[in-house]
N, C-alpha and C. Protein backbone atom coordinates (compact mmCIF):
# COMPACT_ATOMS: atom_id res chain seq x y z
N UNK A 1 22.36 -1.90 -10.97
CA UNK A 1 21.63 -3.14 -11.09
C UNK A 1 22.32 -4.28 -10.33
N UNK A 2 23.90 -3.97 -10.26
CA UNK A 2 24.56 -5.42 -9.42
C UNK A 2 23.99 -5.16 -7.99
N UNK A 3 23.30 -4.37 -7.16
CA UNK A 3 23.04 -4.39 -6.07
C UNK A 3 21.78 -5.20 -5.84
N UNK A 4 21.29 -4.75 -6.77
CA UNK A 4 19.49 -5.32 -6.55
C UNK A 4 19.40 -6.40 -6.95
N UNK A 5 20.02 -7.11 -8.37
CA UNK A 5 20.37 -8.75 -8.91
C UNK A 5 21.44 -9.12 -8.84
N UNK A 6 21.15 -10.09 -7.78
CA UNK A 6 21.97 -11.37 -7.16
C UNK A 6 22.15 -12.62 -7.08
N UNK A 7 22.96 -13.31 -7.31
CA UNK A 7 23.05 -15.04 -7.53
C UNK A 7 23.87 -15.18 -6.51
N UNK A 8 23.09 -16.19 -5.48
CA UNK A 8 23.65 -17.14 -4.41
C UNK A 8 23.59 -18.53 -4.91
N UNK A 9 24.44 -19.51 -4.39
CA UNK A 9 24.55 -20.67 -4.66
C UNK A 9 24.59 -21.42 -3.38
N UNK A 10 23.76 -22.72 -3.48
CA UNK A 10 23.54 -23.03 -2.15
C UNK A 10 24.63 -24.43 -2.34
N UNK A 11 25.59 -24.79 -1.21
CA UNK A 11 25.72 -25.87 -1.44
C UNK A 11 25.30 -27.11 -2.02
N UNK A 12 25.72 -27.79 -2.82
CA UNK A 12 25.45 -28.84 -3.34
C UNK A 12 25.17 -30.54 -2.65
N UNK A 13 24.34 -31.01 -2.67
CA UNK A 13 23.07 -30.72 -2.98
C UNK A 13 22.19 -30.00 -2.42
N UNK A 14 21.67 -28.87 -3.08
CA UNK A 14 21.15 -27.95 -2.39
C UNK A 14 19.96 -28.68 -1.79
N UNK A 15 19.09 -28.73 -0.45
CA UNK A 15 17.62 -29.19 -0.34
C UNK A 15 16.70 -28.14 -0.21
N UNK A 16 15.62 -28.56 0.13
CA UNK A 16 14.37 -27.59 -0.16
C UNK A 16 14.79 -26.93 1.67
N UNK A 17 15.36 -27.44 2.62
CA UNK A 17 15.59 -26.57 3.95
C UNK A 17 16.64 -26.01 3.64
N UNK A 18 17.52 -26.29 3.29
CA UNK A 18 18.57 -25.64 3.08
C UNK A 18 17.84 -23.83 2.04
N UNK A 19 17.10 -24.20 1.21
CA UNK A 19 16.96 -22.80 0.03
C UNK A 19 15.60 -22.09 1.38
N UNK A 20 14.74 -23.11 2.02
CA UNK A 20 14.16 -22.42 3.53
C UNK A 20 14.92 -21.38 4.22
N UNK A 21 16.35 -22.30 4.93
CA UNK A 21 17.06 -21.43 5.70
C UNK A 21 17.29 -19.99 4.97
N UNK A 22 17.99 -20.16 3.41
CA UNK A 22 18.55 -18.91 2.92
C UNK A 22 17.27 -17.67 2.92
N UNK A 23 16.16 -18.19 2.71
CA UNK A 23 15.43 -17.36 2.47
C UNK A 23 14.95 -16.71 3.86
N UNK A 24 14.78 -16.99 4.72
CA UNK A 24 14.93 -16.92 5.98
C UNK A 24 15.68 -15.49 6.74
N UNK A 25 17.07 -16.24 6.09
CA UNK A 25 17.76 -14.93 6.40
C UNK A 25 17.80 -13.87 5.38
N UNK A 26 17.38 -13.84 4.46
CA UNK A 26 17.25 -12.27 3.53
C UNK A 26 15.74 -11.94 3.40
N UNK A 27 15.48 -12.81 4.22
CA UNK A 27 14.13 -12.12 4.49
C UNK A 27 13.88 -11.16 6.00
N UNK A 28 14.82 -11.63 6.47
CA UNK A 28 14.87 -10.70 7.73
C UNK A 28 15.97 -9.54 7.97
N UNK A 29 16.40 -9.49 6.56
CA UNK A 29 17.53 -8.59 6.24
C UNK A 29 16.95 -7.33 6.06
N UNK A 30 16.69 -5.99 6.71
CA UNK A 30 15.67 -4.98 6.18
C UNK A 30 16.85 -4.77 4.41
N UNK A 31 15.52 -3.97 3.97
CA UNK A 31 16.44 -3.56 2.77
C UNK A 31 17.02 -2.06 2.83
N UNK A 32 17.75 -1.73 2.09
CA UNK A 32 18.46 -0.63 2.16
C UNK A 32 17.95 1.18 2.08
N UNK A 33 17.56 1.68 2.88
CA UNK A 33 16.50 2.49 2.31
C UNK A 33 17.35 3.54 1.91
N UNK A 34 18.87 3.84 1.20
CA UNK A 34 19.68 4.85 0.48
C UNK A 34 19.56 4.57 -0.96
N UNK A 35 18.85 2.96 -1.45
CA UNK A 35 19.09 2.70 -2.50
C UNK A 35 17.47 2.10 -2.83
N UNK A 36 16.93 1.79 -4.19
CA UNK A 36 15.42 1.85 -4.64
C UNK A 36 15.73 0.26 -3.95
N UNK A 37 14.05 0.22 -3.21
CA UNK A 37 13.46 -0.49 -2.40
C UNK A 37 13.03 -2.38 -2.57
N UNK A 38 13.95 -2.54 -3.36
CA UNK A 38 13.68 -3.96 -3.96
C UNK A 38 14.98 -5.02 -4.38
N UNK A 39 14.97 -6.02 -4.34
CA UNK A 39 16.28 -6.90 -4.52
C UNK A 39 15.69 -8.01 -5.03
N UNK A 40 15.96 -8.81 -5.93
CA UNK A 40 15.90 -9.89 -6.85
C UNK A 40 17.19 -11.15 -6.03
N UNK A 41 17.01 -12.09 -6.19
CA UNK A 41 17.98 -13.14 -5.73
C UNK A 41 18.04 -15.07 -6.83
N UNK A 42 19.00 -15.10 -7.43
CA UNK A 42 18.28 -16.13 -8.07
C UNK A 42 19.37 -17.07 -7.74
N UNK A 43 18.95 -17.96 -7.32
CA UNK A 43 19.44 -19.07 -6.07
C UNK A 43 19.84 -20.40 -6.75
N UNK A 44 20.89 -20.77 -7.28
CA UNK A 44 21.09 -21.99 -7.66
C UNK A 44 22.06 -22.59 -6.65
N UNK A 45 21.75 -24.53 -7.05
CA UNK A 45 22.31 -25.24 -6.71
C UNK A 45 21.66 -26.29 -5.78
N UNK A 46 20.53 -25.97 -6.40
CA UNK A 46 19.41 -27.07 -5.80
C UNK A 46 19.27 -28.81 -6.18
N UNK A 47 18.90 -29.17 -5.52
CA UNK A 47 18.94 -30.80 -6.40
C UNK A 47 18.20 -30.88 -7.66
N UNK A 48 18.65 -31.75 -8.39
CA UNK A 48 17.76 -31.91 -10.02
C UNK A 48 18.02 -30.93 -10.27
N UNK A 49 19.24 -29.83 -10.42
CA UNK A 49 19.58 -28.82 -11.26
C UNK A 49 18.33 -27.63 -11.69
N UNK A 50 17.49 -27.30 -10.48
CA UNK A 50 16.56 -26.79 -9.84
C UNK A 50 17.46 -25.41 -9.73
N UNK A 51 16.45 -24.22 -9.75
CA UNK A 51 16.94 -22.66 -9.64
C UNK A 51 15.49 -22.63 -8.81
N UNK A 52 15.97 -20.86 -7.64
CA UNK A 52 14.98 -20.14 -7.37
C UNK A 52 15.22 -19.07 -7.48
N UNK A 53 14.23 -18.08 -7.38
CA UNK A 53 14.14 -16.82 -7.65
C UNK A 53 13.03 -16.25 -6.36
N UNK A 54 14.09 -15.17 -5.87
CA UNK A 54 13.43 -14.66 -4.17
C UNK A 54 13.42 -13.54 -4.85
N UNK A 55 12.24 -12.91 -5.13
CA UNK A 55 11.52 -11.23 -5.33
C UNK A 55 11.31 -10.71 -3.60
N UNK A 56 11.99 -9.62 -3.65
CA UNK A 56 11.76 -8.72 -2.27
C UNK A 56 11.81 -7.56 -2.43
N UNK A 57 10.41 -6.78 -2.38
CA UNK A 57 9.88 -5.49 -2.38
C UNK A 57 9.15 -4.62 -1.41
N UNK A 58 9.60 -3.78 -0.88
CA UNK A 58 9.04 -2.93 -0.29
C UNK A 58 8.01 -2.91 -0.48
N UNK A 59 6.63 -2.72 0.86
CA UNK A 59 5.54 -2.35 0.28
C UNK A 59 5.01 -0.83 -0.45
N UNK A 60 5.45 -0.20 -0.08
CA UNK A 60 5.92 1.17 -0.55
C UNK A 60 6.05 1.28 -1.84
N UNK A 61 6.90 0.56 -2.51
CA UNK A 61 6.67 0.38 -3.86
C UNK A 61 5.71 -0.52 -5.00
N UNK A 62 5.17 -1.18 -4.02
CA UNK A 62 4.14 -1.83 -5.12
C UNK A 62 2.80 -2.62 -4.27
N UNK A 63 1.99 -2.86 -4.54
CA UNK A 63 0.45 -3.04 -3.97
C UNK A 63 0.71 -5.07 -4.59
N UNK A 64 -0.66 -5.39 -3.94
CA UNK A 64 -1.17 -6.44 -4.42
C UNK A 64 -0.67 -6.57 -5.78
N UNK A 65 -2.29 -5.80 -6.60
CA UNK A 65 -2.41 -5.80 -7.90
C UNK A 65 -1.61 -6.10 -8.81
N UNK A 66 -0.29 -4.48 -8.77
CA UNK A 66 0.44 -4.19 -9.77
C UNK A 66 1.68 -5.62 -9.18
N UNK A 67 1.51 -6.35 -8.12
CA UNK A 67 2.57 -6.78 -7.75
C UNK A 67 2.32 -8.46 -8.34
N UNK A 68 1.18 -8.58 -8.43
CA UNK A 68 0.12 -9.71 -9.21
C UNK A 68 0.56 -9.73 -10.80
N UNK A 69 0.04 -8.43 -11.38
CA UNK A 69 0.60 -8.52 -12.54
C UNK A 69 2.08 -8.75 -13.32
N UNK A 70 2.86 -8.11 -12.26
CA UNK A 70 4.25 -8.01 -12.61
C UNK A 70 4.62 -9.41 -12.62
N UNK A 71 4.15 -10.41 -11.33
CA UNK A 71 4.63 -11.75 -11.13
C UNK A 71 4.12 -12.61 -13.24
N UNK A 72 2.98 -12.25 -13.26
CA UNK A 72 2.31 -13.05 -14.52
C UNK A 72 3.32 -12.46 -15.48
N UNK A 73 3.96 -11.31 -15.78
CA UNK A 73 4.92 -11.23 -16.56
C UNK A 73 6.44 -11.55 -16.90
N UNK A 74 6.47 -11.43 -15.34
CA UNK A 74 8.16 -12.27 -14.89
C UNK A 74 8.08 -13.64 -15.17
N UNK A 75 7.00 -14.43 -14.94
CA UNK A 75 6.59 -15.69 -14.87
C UNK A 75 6.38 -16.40 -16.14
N UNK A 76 6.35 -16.20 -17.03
CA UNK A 76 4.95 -16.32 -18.55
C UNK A 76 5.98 -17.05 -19.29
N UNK A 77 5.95 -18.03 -19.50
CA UNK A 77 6.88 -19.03 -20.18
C UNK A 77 6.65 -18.85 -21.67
N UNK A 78 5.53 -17.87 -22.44
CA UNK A 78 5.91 -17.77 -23.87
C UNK A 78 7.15 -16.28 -24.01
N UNK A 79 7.80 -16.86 -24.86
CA UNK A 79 8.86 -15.62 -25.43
C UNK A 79 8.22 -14.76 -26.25
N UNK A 80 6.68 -14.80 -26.47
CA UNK A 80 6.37 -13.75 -27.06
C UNK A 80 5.37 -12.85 -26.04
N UNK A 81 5.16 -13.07 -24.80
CA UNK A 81 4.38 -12.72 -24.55
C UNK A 81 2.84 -12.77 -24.65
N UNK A 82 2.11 -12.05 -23.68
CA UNK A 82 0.57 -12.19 -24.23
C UNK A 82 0.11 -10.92 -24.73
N UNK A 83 -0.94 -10.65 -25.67
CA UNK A 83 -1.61 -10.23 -26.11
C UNK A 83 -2.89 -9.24 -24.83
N UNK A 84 -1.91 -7.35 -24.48
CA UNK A 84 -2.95 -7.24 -23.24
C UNK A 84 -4.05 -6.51 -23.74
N UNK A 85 -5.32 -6.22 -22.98
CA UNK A 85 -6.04 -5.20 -23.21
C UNK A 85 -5.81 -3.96 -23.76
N UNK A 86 -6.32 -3.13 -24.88
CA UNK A 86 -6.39 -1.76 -24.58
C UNK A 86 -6.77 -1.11 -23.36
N UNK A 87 -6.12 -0.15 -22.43
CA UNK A 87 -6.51 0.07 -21.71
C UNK A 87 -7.84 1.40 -22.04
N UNK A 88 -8.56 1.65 -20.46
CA UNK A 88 -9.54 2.22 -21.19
C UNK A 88 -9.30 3.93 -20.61
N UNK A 89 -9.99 4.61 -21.44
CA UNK A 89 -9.33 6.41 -20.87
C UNK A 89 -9.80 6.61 -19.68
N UNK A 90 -8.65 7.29 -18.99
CA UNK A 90 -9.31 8.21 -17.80
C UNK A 90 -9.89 9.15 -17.84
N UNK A 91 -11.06 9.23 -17.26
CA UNK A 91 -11.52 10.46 -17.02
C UNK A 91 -11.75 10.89 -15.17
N UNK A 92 -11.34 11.88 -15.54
CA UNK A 92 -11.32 12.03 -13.88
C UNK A 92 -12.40 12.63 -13.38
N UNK A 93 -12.88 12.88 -11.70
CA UNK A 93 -14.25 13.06 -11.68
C UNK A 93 -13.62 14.41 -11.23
N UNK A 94 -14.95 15.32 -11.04
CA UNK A 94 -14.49 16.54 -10.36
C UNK A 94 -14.26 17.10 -9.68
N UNK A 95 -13.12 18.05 -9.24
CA UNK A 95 -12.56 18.02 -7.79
C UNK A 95 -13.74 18.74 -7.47
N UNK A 96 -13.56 18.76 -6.04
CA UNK A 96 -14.42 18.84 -4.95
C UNK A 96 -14.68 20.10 -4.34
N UNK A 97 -15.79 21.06 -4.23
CA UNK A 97 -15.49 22.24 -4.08
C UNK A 97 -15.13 22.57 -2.27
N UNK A 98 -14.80 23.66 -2.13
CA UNK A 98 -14.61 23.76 -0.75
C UNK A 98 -15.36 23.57 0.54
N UNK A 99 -16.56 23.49 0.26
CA UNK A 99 -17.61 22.77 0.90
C UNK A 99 -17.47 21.70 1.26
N UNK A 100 -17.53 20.85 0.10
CA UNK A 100 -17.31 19.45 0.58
C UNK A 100 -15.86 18.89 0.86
N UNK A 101 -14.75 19.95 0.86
CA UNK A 101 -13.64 19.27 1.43
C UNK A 101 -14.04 19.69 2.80
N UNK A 102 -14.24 20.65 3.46
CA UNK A 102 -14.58 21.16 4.53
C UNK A 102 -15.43 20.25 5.27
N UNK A 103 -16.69 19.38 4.86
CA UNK A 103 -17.49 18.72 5.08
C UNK A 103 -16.74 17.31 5.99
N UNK A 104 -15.86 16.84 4.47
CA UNK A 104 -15.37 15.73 4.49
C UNK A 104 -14.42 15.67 5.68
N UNK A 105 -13.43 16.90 5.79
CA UNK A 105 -12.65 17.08 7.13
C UNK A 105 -12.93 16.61 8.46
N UNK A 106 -14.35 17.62 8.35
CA UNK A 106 -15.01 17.62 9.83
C UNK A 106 -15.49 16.12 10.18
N UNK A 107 -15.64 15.25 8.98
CA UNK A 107 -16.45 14.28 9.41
C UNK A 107 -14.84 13.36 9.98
N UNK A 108 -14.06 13.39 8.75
CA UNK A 108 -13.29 12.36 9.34
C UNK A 108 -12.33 12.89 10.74
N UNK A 109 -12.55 14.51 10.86
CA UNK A 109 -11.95 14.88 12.72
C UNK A 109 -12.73 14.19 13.67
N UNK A 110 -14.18 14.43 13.23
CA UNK A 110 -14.99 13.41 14.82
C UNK A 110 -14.55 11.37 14.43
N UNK A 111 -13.81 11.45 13.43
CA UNK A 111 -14.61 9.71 13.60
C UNK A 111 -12.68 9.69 13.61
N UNK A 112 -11.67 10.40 13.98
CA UNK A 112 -10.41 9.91 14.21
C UNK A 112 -10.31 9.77 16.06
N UNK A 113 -11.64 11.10 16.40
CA UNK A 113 -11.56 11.61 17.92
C UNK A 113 -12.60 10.56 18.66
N UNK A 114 -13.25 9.99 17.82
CA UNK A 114 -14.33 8.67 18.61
C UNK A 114 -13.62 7.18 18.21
N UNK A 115 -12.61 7.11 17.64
CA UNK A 115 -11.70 5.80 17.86
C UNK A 115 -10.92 5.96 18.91
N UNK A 116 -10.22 7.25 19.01
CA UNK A 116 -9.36 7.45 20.33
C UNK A 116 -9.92 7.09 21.65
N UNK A 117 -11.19 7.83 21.80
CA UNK A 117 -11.56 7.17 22.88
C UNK A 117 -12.18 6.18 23.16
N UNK A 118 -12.53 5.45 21.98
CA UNK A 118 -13.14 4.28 22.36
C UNK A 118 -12.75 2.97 22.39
């Protein structure tokens, strides 16, 4: 966990270019791909005793959505949390018989071979 959560401190008084610049450069830092794909950074030393927090994730590991939701939970200023949905059951549809994978193939071989050339 000490790899991925990190506290930098920006000189005092930190300004809003100054926490620009930092972000700047760990944003152009690739991340480590021997170790899981994400790094946390929480940045003090801003003026008015101001903190930030730089989330950096691979896209690989997380989409829009789940990356939407996660923020509303990291974020959520009650200590109790909210109250979520039941989620609802999966049901899955049915796989596909060999026909129509066969189908589906052929269609997407001509429409990979009519972007190429066109």
């Amino acid at each position: 966990m000490e790899y991925h959560i990190r506290e930098l401190a920006l000189p005092q008084p930190g300004s809003d270019a100054q926490l620009c610049e930092q972000i700047a450069r760990l944003h152009a830092r690739p991340l480590d791909r021997a170790r899981p794909l994400w790094e946390i950074y929480l940045i003090t030393g801003l003026t008015d005793g101001r903190v930030a927090v730089y989330t950096k994730i691979h896209h690989a590991a997380i989409d829009g959505r789940s990356g939407a939701e996660l923020l509303t939970v990291l974020l959520d200023l009650s200590p109790d949390g909210r109250e979520l949905p039941t989620p609802k059951a999966f049901r899955p549809g049915s796989a596909p018989n060999r026909v129509a994978l066969a189908a589906r193939a052929a269609v997407r071989l001509v429409w990979r071979r009519s972007r190429r050339s066109g």
